[in-house]
N, C-alpha and C. Protein backbone atom coordinates (compact mmCIF):
# COMPACT_ATOMS: atom_id res chain seq x y z
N UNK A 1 150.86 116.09 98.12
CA UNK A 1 150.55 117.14 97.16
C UNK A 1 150.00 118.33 97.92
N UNK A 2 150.91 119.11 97.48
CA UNK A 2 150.04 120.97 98.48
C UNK A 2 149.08 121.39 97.50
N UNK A 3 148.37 121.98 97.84
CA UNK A 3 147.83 123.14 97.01
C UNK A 3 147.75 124.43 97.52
N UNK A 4 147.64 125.13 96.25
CA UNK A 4 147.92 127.08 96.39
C UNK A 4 147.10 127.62 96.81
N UNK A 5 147.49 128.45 97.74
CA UNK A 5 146.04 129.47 98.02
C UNK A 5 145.64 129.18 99.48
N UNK A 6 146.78 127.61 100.13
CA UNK A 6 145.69 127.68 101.27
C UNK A 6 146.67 128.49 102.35
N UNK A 7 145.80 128.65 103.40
CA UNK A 7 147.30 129.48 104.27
C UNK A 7 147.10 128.68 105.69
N UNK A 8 146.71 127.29 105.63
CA UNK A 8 147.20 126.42 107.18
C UNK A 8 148.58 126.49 107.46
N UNK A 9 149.19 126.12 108.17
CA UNK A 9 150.33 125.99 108.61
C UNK A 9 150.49 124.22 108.07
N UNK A 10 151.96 124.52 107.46
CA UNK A 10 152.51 123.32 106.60
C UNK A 10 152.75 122.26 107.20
N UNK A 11 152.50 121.14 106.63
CA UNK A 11 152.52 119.80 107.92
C UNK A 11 154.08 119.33 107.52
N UNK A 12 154.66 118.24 108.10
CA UNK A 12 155.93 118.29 107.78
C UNK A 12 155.62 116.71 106.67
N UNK A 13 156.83 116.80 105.46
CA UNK A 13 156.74 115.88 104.49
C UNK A 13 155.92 113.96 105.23
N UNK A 14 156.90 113.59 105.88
CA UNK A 14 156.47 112.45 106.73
C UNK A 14 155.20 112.89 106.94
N UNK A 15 154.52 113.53 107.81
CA UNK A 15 152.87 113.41 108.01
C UNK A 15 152.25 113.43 106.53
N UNK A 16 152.46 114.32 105.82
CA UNK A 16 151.50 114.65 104.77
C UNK A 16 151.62 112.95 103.85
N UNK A 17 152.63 112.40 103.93
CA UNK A 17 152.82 111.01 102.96
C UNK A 17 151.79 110.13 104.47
N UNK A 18 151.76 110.17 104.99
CA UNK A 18 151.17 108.95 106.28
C UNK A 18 149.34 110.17 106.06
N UNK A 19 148.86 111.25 105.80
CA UNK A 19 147.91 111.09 105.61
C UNK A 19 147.02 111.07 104.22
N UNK A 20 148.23 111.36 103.38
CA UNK A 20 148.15 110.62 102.18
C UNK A 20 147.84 108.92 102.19
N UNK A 21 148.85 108.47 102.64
CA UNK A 21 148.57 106.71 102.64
C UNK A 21 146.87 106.38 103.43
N UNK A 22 146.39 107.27 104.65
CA UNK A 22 145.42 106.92 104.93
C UNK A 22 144.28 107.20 104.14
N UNK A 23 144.19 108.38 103.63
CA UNK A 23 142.90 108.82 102.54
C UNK A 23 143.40 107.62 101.29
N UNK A 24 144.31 106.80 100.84
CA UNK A 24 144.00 106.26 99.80
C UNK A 24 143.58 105.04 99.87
N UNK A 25 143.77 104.37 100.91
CA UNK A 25 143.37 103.40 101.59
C UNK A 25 141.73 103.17 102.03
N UNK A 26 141.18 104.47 102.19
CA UNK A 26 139.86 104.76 102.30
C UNK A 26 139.13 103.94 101.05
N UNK A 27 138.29 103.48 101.49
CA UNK A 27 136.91 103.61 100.61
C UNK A 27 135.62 103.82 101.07
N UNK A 28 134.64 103.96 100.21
CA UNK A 28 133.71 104.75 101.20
C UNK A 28 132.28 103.60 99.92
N UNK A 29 131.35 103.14 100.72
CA UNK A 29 130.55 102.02 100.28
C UNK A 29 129.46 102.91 99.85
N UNK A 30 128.53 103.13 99.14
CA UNK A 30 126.95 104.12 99.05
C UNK A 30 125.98 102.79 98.54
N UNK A 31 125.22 103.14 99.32
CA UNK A 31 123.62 102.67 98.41
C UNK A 31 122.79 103.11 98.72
N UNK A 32 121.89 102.97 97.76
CA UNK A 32 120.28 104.05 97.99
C UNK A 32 119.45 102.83 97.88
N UNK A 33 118.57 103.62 98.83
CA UNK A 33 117.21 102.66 98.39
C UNK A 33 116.48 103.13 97.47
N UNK A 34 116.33 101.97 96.56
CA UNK A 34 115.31 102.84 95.46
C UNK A 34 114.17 101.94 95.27
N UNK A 35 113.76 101.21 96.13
CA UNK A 35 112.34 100.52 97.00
C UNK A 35 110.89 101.12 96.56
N UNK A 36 111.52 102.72 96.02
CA UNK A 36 109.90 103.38 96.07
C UNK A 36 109.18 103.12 94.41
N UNK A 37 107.91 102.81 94.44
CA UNK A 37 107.51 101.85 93.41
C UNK A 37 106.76 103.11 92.61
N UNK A 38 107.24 102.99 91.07
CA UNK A 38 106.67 104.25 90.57
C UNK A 38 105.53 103.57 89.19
N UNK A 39 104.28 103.92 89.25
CA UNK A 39 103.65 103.41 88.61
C UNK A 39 103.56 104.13 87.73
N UNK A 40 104.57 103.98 85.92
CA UNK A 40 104.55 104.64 84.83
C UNK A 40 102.97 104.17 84.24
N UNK A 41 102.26 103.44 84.41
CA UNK A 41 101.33 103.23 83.43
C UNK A 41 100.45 104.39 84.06
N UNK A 42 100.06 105.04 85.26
CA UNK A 42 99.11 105.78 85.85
C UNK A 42 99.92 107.24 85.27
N UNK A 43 100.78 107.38 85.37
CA UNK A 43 101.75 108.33 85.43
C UNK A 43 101.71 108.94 83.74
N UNK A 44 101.69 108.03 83.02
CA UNK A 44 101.55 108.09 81.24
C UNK A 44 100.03 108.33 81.30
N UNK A 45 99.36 107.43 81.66
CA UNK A 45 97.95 107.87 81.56
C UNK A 45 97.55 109.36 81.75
N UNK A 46 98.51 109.90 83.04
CA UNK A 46 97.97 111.47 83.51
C UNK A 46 98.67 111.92 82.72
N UNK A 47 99.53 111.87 81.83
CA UNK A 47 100.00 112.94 81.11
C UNK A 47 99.39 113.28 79.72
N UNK A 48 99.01 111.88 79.44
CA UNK A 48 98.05 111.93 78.40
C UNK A 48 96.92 112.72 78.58
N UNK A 49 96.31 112.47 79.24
CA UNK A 49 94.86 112.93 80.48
C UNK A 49 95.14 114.64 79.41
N UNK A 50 96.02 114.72 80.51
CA UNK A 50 96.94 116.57 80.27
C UNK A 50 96.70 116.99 79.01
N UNK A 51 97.53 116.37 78.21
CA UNK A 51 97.50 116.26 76.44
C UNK A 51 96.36 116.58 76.10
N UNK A 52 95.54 115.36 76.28
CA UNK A 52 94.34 115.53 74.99
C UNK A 52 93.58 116.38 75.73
N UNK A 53 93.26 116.83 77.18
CA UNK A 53 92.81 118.26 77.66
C UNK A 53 93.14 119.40 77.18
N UNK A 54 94.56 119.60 76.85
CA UNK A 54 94.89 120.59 75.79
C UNK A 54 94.55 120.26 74.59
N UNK A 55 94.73 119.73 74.19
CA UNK A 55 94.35 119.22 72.82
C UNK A 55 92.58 119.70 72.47
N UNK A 56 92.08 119.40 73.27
CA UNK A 56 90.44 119.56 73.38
C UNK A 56 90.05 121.00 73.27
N UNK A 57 90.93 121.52 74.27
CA UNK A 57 90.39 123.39 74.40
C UNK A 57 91.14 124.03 73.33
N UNK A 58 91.90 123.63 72.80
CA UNK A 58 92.85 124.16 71.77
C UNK A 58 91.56 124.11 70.33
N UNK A 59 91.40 122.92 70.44
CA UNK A 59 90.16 122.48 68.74
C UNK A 59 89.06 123.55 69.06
N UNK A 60 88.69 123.30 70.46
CA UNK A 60 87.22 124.15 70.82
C UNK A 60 88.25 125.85 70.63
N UNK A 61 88.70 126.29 70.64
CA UNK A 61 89.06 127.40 70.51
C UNK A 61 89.78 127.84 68.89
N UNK A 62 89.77 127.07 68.57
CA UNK A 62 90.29 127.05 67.12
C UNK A 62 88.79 127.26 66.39
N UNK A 63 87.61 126.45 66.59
CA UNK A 63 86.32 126.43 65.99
C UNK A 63 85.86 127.41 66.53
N UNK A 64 86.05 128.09 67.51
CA UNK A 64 85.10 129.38 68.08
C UNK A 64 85.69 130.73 66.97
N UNK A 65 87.10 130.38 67.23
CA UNK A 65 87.73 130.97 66.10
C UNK A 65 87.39 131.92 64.74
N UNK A 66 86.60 130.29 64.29
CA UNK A 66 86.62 130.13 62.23
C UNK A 66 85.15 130.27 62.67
N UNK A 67 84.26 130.05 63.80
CA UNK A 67 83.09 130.41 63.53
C UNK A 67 82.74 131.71 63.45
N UNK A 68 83.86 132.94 64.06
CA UNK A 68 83.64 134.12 64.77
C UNK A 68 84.09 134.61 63.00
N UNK A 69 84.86 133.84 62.28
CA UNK A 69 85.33 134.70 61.21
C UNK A 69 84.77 134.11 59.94
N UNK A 70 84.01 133.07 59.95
CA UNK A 70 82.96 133.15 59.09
C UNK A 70 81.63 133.91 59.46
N UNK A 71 81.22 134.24 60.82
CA UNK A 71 79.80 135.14 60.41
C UNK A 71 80.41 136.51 59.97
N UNK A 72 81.94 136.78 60.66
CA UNK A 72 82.23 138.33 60.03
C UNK A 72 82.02 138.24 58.20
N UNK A 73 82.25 137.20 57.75
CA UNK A 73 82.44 137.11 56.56
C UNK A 73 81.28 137.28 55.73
N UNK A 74 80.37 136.36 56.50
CA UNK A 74 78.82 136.48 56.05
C UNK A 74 78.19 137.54 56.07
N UNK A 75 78.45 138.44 57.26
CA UNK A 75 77.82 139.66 57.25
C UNK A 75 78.22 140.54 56.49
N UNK A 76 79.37 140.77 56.09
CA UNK A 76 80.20 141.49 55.26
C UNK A 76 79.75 140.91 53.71
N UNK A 77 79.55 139.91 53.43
CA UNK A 77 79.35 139.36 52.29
C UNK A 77 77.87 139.76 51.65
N UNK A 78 77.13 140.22 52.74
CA UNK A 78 75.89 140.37 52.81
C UNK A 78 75.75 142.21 53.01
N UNK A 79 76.47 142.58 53.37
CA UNK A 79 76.40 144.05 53.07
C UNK A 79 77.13 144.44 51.63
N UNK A 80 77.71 143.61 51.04
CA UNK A 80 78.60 143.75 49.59
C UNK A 80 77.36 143.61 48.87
N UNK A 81 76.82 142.50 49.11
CA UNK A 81 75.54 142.47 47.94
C UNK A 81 74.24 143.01 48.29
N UNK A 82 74.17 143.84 49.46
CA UNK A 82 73.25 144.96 49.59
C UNK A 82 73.86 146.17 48.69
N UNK A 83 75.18 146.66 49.03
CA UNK A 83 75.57 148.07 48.31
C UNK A 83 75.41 147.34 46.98
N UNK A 84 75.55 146.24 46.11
CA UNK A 84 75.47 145.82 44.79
C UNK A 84 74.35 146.35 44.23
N UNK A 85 73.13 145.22 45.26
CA UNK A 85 71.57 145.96 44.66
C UNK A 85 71.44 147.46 44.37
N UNK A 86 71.83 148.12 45.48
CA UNK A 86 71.58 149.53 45.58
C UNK A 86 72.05 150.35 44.77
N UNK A 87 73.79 149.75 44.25
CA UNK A 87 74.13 150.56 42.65
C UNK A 87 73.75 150.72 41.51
N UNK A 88 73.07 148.99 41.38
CA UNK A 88 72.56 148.49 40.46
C UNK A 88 70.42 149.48 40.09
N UNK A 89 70.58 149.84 41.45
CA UNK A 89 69.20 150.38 41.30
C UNK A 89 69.49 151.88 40.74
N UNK A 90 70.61 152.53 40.53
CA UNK A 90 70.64 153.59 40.52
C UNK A 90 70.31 153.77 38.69
């Protein structure tokens, strides 16, 4: 089989079938070592770890939040019923 595009110089039919027959004849063996020991329970633990660390500054920042916008509220609530008295005195 040729393919397009290449520009070697053409081998003659006989070779290209004899290095055809050798590449199919090939096989080629792989293995990996996969020996290296991965400890998911430490590994889940730190991600959790991660999690509820976010999780933690997220609540604490959520309550700094609703605390910052309830005293606005209070103070405001508390200048409403100052201008009240003061109409009311008129």
């Amino acid at each position: 089989m040729q393919r397009q595009g290449l520009t070697t110089c053409p081998l003659p039919p006989q070779e290209i079938r004899e290095l055809q027959s050798q590449i199919s004849d090939t096989s080629v063996v792989l293995s990996m070592d996969n020996s290296r020991s991965l400890d998911m329970d430490s590994i889940i633990a730190e991600v959790k770890a991660q999690y509820e660390d976010i999780a933690n500054r997220s609540r604490a920042e959520a309550e700094s939040m609703y605390q910052i916008k309830y005293e606005e509220l209070q103070t405001l609530a508390g200048k409403t019923c100052v201008l009240q008295r003061l109409r009311s005195l008129r």
